[in-house]
C-alpha atoms as a PDB file:
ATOM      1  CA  UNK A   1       0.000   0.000   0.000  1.00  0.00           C
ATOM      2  CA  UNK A   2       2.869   2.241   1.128  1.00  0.00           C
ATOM      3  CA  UNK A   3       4.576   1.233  -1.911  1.00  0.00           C
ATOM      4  CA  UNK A   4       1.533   2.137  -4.152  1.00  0.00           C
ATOM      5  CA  UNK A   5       0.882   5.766  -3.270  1.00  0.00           C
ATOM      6  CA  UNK A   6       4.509   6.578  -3.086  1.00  0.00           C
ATOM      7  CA  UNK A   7       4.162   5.681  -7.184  1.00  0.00           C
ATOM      8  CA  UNK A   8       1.392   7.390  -7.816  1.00  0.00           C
ATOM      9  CA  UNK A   9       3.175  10.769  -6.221  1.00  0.00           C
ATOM     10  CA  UNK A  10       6.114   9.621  -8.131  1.00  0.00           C
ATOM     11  CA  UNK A  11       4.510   9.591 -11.453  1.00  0.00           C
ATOM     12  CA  UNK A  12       3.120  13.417 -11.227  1.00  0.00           C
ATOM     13  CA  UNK A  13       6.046  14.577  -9.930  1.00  0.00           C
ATOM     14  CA  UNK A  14       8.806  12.805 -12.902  1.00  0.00           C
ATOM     15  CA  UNK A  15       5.884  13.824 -15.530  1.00  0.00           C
ATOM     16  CA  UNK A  16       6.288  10.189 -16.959  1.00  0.00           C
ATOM     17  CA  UNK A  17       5.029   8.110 -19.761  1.00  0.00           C
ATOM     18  CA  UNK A  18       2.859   5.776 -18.107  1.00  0.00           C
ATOM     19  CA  UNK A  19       3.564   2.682 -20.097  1.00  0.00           C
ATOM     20  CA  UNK A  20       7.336   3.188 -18.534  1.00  0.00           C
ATOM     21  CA  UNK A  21       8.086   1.614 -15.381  1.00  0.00           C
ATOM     22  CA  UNK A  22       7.762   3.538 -12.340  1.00  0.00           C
ATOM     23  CA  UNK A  23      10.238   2.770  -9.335  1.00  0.00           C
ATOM     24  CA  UNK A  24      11.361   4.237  -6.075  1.00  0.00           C
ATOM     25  CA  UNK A  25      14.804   5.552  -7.688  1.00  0.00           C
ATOM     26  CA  UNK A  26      12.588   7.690 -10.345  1.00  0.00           C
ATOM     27  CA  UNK A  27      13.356  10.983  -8.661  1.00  0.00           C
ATOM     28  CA  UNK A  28      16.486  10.966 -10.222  1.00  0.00           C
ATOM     29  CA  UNK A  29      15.031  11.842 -13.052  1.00  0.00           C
ATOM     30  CA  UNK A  30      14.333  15.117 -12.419  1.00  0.00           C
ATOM     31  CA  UNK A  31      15.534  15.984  -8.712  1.00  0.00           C
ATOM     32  CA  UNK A  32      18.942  16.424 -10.249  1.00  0.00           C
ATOM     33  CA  UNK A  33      18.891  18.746 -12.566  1.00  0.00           C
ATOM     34  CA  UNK A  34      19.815  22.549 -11.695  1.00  0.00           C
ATOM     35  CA  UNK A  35      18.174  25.778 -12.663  1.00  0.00           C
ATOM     36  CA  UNK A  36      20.569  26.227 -16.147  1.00  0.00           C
ATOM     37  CA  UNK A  37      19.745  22.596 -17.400  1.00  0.00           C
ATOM     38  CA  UNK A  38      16.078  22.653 -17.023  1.00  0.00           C
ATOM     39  CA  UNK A  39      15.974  26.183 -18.429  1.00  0.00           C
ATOM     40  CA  UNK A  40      17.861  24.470 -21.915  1.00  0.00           C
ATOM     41  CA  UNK A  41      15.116  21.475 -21.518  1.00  0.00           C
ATOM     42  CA  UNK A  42      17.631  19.338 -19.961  1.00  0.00           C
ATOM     43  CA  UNK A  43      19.565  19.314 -23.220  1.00  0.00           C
ATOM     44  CA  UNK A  44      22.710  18.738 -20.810  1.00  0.00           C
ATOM     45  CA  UNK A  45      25.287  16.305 -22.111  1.00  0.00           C
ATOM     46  CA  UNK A  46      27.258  18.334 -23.935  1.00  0.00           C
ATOM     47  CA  UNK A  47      27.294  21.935 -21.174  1.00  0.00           C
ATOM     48  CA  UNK A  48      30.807  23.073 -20.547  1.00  0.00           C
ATOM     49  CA  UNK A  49      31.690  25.067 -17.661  1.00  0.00           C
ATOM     50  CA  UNK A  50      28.932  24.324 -15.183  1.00  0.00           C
ATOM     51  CA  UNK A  51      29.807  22.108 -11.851  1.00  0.00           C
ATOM     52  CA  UNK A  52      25.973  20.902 -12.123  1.00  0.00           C
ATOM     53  CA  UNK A  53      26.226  18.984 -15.348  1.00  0.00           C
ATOM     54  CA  UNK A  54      28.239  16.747 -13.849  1.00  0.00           C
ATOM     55  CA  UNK A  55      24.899  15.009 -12.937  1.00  0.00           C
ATOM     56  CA  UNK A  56      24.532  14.568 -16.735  1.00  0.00           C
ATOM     57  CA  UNK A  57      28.108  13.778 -18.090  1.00  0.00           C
ATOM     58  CA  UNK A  58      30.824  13.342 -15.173  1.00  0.00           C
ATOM     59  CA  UNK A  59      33.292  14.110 -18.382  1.00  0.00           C
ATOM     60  CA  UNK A  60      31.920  17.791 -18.441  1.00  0.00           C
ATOM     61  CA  UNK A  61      33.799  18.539 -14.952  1.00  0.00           C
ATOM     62  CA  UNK A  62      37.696  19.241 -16.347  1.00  0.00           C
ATOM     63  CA  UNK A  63      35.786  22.551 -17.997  1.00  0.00           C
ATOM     64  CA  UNK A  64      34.939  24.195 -14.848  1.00  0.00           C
ATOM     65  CA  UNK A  65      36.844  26.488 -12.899  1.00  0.00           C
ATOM     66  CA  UNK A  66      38.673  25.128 -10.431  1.00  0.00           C
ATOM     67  CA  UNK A  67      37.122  24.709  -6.890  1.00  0.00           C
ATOM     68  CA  UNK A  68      33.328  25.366  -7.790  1.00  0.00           C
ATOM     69  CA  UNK A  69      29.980  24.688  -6.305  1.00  0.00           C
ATOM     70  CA  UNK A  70      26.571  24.676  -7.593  1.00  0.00           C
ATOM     71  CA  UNK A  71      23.494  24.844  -5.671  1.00  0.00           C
ATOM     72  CA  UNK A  72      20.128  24.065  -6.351  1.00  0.00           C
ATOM     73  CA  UNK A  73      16.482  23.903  -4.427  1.00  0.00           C
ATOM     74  CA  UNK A  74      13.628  22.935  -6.507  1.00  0.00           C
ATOM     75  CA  UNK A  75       9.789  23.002  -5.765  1.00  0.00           C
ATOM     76  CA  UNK A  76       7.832  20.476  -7.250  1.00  0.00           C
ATOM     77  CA  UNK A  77       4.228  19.746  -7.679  1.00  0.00           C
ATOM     78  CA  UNK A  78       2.101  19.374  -4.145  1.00  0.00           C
ATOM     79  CA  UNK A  79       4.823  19.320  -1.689  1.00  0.00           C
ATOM     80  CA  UNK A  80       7.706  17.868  -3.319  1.00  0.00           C
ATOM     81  CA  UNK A  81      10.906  19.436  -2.956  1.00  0.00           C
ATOM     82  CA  UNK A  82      14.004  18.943  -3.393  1.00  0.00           C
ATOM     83  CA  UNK A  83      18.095  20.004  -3.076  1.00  0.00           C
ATOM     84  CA  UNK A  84      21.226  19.303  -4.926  1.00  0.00           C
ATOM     85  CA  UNK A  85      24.780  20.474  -4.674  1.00  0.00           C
ATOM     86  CA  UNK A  86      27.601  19.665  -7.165  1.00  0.00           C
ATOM     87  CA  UNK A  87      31.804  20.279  -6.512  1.00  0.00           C
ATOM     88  CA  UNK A  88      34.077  20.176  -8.661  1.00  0.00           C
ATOM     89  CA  UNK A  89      38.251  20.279  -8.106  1.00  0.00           C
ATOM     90  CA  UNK A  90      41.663  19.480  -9.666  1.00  0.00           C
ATOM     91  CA  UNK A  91      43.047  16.457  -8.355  1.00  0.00           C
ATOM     92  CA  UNK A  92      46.768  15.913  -9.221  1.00  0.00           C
ATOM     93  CA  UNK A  93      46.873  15.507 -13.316  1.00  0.00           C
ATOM     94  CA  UNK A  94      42.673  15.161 -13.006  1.00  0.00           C
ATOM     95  CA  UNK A  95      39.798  15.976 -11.858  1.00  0.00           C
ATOM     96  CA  UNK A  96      37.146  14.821  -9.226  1.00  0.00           C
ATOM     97  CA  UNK A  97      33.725  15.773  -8.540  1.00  0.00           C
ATOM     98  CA  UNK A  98      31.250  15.614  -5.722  1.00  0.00           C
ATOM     99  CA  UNK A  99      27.216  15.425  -5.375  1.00  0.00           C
ATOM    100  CA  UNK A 100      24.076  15.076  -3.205  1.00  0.00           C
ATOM    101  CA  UNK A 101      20.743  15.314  -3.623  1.00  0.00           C
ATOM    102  CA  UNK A 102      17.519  14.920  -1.142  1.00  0.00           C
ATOM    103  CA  UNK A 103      14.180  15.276  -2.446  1.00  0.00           C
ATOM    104  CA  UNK A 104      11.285  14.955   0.522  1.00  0.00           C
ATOM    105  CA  UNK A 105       7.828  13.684  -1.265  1.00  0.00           C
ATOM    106  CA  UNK A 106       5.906  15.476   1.858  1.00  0.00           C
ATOM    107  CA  UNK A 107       3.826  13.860   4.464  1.00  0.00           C
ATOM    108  CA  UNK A 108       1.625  11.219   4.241  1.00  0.00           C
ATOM    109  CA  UNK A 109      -1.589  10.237   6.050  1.00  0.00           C
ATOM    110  CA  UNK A 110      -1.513   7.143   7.884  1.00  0.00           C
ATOM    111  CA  UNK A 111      -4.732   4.624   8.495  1.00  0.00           C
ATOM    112  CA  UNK A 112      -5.471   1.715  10.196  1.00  0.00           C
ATOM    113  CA  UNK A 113      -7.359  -1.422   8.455  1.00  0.00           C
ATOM    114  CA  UNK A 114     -10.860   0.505   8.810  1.00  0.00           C
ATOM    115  CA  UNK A 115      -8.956   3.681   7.476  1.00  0.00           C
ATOM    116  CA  UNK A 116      -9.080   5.656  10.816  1.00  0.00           C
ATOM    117  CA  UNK A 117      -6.584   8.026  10.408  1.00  0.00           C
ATOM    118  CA  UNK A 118      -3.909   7.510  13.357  1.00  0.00           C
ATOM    119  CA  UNK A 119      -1.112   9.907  12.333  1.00  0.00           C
ATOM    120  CA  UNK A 120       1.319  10.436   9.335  1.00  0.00           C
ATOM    121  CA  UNK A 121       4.021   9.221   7.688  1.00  0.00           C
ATOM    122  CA  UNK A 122       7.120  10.789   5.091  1.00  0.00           C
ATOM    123  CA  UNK A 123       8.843   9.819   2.038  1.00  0.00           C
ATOM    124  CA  UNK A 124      12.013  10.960   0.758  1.00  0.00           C
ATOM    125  CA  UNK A 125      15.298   9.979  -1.380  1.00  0.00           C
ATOM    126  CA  UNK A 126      18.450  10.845  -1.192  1.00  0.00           C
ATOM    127  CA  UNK A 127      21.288  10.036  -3.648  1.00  0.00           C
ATOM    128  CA  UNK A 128      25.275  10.755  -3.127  1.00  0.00           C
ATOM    129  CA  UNK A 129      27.955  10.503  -5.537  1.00  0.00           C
ATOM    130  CA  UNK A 130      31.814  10.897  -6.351  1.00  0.00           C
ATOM    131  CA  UNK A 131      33.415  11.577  -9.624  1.00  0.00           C
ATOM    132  CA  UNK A 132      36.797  11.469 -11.397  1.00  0.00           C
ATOM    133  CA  UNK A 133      37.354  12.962 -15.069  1.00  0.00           C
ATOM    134  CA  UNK A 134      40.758  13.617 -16.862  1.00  0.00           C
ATOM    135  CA  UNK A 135      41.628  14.249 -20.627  1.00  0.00           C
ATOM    136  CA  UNK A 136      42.354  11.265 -22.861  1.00  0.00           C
ATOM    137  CA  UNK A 137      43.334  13.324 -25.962  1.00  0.00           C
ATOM    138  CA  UNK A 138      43.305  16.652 -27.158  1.00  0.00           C
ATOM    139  CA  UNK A 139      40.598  18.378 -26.723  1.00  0.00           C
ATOM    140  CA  UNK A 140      38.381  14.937 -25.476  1.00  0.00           C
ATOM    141  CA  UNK A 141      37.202  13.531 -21.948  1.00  0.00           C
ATOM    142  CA  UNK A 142      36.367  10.964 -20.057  1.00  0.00           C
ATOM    143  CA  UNK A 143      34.528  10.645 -16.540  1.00  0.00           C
ATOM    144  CA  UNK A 144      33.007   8.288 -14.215  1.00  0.00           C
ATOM    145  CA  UNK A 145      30.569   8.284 -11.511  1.00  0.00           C
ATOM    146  CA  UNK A 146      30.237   5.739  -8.622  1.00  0.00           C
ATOM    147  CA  UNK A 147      26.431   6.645  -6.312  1.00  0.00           C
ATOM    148  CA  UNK A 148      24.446   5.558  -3.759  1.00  0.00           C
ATOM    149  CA  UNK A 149      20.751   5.921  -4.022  1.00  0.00           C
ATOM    150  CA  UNK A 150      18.199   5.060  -0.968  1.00  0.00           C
ATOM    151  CA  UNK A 151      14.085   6.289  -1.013  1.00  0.00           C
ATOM    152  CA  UNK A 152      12.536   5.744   2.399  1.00  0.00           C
ATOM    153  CA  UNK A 153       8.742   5.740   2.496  1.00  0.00           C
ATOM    154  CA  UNK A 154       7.703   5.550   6.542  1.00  0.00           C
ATOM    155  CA  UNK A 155      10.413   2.826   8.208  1.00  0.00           C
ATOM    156  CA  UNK A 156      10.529   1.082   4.541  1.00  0.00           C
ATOM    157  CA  UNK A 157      13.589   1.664   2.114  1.00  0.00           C
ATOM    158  CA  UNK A 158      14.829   0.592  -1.123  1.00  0.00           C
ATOM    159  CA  UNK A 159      18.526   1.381  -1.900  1.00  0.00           C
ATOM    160  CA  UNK A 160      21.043   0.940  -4.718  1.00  0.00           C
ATOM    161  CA  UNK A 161      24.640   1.062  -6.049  1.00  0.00           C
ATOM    162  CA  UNK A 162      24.754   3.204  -9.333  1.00  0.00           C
ATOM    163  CA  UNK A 163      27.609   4.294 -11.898  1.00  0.00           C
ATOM    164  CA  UNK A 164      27.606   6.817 -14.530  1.00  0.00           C
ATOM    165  CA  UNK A 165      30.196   6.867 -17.496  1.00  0.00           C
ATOM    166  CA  UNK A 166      30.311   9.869 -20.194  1.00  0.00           C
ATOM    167  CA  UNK A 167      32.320  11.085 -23.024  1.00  0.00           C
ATOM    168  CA  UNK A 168      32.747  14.982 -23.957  1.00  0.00           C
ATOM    169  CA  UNK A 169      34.837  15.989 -27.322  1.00  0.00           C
ATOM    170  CA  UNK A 170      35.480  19.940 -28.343  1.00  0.00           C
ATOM    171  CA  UNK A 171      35.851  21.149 -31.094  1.00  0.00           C
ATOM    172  CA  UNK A 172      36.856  24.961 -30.740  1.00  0.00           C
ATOM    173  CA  UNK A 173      37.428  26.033 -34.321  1.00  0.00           C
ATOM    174  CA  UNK A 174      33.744  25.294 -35.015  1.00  0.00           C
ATOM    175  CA  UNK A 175      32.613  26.611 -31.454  1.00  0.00           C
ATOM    176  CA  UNK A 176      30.916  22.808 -30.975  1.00  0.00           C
ATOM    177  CA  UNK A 177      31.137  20.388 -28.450  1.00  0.00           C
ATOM    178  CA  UNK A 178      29.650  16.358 -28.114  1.00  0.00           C
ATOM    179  CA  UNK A 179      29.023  14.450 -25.301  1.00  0.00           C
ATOM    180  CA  UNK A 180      27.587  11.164 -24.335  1.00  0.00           C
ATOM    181  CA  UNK A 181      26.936   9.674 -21.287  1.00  0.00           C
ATOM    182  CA  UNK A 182      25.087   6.492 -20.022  1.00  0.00           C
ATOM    183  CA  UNK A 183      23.665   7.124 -16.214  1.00  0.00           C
ATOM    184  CA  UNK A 184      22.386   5.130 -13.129  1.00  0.00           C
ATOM    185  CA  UNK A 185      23.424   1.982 -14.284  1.00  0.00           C
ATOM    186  CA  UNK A 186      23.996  -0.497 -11.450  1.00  0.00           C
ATOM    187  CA  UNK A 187      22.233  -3.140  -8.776  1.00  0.00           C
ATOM    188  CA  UNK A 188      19.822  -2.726  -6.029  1.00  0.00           C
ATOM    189  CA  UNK A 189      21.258  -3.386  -2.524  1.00  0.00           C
ATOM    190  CA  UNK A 190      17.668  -3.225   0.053  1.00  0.00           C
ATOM    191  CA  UNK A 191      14.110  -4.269  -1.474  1.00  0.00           C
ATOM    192  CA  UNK A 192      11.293  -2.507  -0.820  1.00  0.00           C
ATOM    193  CA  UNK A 193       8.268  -4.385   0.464  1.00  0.00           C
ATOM    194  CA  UNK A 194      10.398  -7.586  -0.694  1.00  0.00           C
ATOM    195  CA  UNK A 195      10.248  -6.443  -4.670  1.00  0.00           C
ATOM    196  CA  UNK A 196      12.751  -6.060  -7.065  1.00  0.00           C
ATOM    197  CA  UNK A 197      13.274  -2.196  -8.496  1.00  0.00           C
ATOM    198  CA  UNK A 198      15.622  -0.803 -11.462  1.00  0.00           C
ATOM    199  CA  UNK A 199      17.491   1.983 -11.682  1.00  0.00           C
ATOM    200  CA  UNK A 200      16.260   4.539 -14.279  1.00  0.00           C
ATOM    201  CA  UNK A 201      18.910   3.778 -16.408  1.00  0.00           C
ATOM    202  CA  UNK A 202      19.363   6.800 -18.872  1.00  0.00           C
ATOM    203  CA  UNK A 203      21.385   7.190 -22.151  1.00  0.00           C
ATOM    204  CA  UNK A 204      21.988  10.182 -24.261  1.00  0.00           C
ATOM    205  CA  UNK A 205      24.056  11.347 -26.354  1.00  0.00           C
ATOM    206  CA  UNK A 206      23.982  15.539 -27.555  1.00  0.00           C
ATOM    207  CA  UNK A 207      25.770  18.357 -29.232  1.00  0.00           C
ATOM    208  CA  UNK A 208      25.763  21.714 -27.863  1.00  0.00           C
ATOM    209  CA  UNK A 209      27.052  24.775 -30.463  1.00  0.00           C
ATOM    210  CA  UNK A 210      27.471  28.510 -29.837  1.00  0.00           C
ATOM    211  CA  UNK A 211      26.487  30.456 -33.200  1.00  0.00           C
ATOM    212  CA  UNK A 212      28.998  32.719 -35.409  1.00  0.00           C
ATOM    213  CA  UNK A 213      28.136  35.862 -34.795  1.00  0.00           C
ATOM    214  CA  UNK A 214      25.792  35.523 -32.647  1.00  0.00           C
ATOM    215  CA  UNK A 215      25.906  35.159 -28.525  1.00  0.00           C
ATOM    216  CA  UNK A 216      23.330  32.070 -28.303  1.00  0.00           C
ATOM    217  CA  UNK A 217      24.416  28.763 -27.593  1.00  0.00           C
ATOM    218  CA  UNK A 218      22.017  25.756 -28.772  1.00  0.00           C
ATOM    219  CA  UNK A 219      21.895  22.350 -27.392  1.00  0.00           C
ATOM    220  CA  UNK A 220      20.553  19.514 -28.586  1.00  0.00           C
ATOM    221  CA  UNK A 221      19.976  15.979 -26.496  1.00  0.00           C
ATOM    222  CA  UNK A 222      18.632  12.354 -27.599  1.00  0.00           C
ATOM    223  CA  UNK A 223      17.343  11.666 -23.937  1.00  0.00           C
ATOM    224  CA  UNK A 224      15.910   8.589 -22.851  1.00  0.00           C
ATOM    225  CA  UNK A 225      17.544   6.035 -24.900  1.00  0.00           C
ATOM    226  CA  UNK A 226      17.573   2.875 -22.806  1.00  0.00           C
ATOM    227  CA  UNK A 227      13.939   3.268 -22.161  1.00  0.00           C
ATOM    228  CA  UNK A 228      12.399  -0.031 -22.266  1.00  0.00           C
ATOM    229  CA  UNK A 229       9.081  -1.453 -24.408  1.00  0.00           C
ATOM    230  CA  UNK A 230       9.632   1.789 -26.762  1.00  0.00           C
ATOM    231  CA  UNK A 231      10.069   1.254 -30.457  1.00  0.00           C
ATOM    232  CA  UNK A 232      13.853   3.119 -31.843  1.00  0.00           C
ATOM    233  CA  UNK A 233      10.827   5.703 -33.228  1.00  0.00           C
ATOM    234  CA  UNK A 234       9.446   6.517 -29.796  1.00  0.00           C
ATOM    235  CA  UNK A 235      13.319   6.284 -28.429  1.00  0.00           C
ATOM    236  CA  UNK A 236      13.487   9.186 -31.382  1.00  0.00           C
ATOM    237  CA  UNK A 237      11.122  10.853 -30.089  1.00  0.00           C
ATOM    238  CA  UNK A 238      12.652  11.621 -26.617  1.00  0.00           C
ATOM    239  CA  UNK A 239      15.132  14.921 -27.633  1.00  0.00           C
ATOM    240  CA  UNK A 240      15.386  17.729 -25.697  1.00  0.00           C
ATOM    241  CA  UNK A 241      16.389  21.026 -27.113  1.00  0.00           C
ATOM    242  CA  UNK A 242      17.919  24.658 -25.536  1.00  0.00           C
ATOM    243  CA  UNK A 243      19.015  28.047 -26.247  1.00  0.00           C
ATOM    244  CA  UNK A 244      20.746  30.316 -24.183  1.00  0.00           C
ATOM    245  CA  UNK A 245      21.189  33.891 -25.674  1.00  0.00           C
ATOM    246  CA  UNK A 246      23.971  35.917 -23.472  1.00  0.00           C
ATOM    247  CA  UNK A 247      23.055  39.674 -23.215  1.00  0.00           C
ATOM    248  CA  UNK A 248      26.109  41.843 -22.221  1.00  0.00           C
ATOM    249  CA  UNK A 249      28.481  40.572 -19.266  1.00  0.00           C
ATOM    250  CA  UNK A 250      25.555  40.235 -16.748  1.00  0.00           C
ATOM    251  CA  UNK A 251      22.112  38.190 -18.465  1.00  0.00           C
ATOM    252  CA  UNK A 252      21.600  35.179 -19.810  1.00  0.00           C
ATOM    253  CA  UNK A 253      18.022  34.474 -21.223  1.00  0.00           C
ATOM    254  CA  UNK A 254      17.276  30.190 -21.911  1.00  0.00           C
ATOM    255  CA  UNK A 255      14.240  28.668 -23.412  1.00  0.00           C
ATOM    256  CA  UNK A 256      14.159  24.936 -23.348  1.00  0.00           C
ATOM    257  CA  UNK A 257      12.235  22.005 -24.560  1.00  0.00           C
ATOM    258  CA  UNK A 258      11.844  18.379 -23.037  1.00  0.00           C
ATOM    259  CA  UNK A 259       9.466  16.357 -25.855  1.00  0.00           C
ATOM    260  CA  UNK A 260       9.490  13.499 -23.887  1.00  0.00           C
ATOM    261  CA  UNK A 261       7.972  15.116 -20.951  1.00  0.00           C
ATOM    262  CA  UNK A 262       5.625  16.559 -23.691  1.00  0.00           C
ATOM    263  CA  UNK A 263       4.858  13.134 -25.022  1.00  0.00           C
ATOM    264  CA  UNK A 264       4.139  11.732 -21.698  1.00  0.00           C
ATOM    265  CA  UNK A 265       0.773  13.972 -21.205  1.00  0.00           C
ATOM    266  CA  UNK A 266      -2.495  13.472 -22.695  1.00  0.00           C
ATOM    267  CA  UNK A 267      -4.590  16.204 -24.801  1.00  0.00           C
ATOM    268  CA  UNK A 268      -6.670  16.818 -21.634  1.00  0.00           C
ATOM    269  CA  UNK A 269      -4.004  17.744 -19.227  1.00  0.00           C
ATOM    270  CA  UNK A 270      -1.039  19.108 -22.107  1.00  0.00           C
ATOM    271  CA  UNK A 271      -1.190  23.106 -22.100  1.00  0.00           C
ATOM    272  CA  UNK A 272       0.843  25.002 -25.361  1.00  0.00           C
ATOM    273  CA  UNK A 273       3.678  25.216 -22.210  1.00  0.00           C
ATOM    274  CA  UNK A 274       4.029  21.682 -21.733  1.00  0.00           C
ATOM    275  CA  UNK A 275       7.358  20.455 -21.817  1.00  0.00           C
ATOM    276  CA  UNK A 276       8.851  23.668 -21.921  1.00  0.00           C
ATOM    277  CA  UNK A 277      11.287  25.493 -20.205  1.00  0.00           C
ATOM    278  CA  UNK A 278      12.030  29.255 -19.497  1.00  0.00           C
ATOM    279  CA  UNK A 279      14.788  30.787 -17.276  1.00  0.00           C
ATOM    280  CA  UNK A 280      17.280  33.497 -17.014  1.00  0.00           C
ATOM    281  CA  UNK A 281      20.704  33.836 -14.992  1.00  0.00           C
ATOM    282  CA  UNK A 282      22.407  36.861 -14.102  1.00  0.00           C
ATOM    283  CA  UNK A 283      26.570  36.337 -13.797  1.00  0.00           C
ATOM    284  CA  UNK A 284      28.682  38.426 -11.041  1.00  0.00           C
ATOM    285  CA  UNK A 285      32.554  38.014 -10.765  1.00  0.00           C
ATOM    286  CA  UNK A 286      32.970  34.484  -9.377  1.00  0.00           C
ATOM    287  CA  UNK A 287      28.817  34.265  -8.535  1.00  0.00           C
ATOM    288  CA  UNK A 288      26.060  32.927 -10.805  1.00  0.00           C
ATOM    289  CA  UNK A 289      21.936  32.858  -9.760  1.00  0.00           C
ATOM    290  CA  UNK A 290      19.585  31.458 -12.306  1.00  0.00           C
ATOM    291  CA  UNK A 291      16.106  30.855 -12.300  1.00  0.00           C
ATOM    292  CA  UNK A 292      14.022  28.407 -14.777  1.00  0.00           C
ATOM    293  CA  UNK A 293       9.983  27.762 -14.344  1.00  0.00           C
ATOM    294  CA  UNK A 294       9.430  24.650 -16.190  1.00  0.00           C
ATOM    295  CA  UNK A 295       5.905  23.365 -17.560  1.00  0.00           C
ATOM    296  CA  UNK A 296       5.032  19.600 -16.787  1.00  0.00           C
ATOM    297  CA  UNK A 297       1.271  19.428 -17.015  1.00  0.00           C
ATOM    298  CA  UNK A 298      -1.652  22.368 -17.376  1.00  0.00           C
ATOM    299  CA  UNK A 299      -1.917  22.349 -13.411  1.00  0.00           C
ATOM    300  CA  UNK A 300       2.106  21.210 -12.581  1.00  0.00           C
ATOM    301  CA  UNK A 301       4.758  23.623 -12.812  1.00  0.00           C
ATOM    302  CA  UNK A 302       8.095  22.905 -11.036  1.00  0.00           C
ATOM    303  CA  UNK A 303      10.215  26.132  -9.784  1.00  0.00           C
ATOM    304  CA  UNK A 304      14.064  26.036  -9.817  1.00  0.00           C
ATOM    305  CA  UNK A 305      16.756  28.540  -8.183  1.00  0.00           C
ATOM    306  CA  UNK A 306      20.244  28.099  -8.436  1.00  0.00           C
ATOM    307  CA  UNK A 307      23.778  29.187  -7.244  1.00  0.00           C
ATOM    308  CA  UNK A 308      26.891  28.509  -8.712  1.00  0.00           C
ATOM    309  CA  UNK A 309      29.857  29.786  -7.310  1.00  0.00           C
ATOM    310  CA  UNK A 310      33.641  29.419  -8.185  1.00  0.00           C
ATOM    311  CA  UNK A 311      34.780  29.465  -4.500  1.00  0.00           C
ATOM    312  CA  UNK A 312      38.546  30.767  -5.518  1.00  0.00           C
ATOM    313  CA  UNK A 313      37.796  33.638  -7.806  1.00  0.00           C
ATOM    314  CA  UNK A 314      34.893  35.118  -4.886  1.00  0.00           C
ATOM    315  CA  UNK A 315      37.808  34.559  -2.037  1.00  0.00           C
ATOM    316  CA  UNK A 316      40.031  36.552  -3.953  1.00  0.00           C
ATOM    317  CA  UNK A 317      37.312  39.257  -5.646  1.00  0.00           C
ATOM    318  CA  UNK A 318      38.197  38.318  -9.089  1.00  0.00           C
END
């Protein structure tokens, strides 16, 4: 029963197909991703120079500055909420990288067999992970993630070990970079209720590509890839798409789309906004704050602030 109403919070709040599989490491999905992602759709994979995307492509971490921290608190639907912070640092000829996330899935009323209420109950998950990246040829990287994952629903739990492997290639004469990454692969430690539950395993693979002439970078993401019972058509389908236009020194406008959150609704609850996301971010010496509403359903909208900070350039006022 627990078990049950935990999944139906879980679907509303990941904005998921429902033919996919639903399971208590699903917040994943979408607890992890900071206020710059969402606001390009999620079209991730391929984002230099931001701690968060990490949680997308552990090989994206060698283009941050040195010693940085990103910070994120996201409201959900009902009340869902959740926190993530990413770090990033040199380490010797590498790099390594640091995360954590907590997302609490509110309280819950409890019954007895006759359904007397006789108090409450909460659910939350909570995922932490380590990274290390480094450059295996010019210009091309390599990173990989080792997690733990746990969701608790009342004195139940479920808990996993996960990995994460990705690939990022620039190209700077054509102002392009590639990435791929495959995420939460890995095996479930603790059952829940006694049954099995699978990761969300996620593959994608993107470009991102800042115009001539023009301060917008795009970014494009095949999302979703290891999705099972989809057809390589409805795999397809799953892309995610960004823009982020920089205005001066100071402003940065994004507009993002997620299709596969798009597909996931039905005509009756899909609004012109579904799917879509729209933030901005204003940039200080050594100090980032961005903001991105995004769109799930005609009554769901999920909030996201963000921080980033590159700890050694705001120590020294650079």
């Amino acid at each position: 029963m627990l078990l049950g109403r935990w999944l139906c919070v879980a679907a509303l709040f990941a904005g998921l197909a429902t033919a996919q599989t639903l399971t208590p490491f699903d917040f994943l999905r979408s607890a992890e991703n900071s206020a710059r992602a969402a606001g390009l759709g999620g079209a991730f994979v391929a984002y230099a120079g931001d701690a968060s995307a990490q949680l997308f492509n552990p090989a994206t971490i060698p283009t941050t500055v040195d010693n940085s921290l990103s910070v994120t608190f996201t409201k959900h639907v009902l009340d869902i909420n959740s926190g993530v912070a990413a770090y990033t640092r040199r380490l010797g000829s590498g790099w390594m990288g640091a995360s954590a996330a907590v997302t609490s899935f509110g309280t819950f009323t409890r019954t007895d067999g006759l359904g007397n209420t006789i108090g409450t109950f909460g659910a939350a998950g909570v995922s932490l992970a380590l990274s290390y990246a480094n450059q295996f040829d010019t210009n091309a990287y390599y990173g990989i993630t080792i997690g733990y994952v746990q969701t608790t629903i009342d004195r139940a739990a479920a808990s996993a070990l996960m990995a994460s492997v990705g690939l990022l290639y620039q190209l700077p004469k054509i102002r392009t970079a590639i990435g791929a990454s495959v995420r939460y692969i890995g095996f479930q430690l603790a059952r829940m209720n006694g049954q099995d539950a699978s990761l969300p395993t996620d593959v994608r693979i993107g470009v991102s590509h800042r115009l001539r002439g023009l301060p917008l970078l795009v970014n494009f993401n095949l999302a979703r890839l290891a999705e099972e019972r989809m057809s390589f058509a409805e795999r397809i389908r799953n892309f995610t798409l960004g823009g982020e236009l920089t205005i001066g020194t100071a402003l940065q406008i994004r507009v993002g789309y997620d299709n596969g959150i798009r597909s996931s609704q039905s005509s009756a609850t899909a609004s012109f906004l579904t799917g879509m996301g729209i933030g901005a971010g204003l940039l200080f010496p050594g100090f980032t704050l961005d903001y991105t509403l995004t769109t799930l359903s005609a009554p769901a909208a999920v909030h996201r602030i963000s921080c980033g900070v590159a700890l050694d350039r705001l120590l020294a006022g650079q």
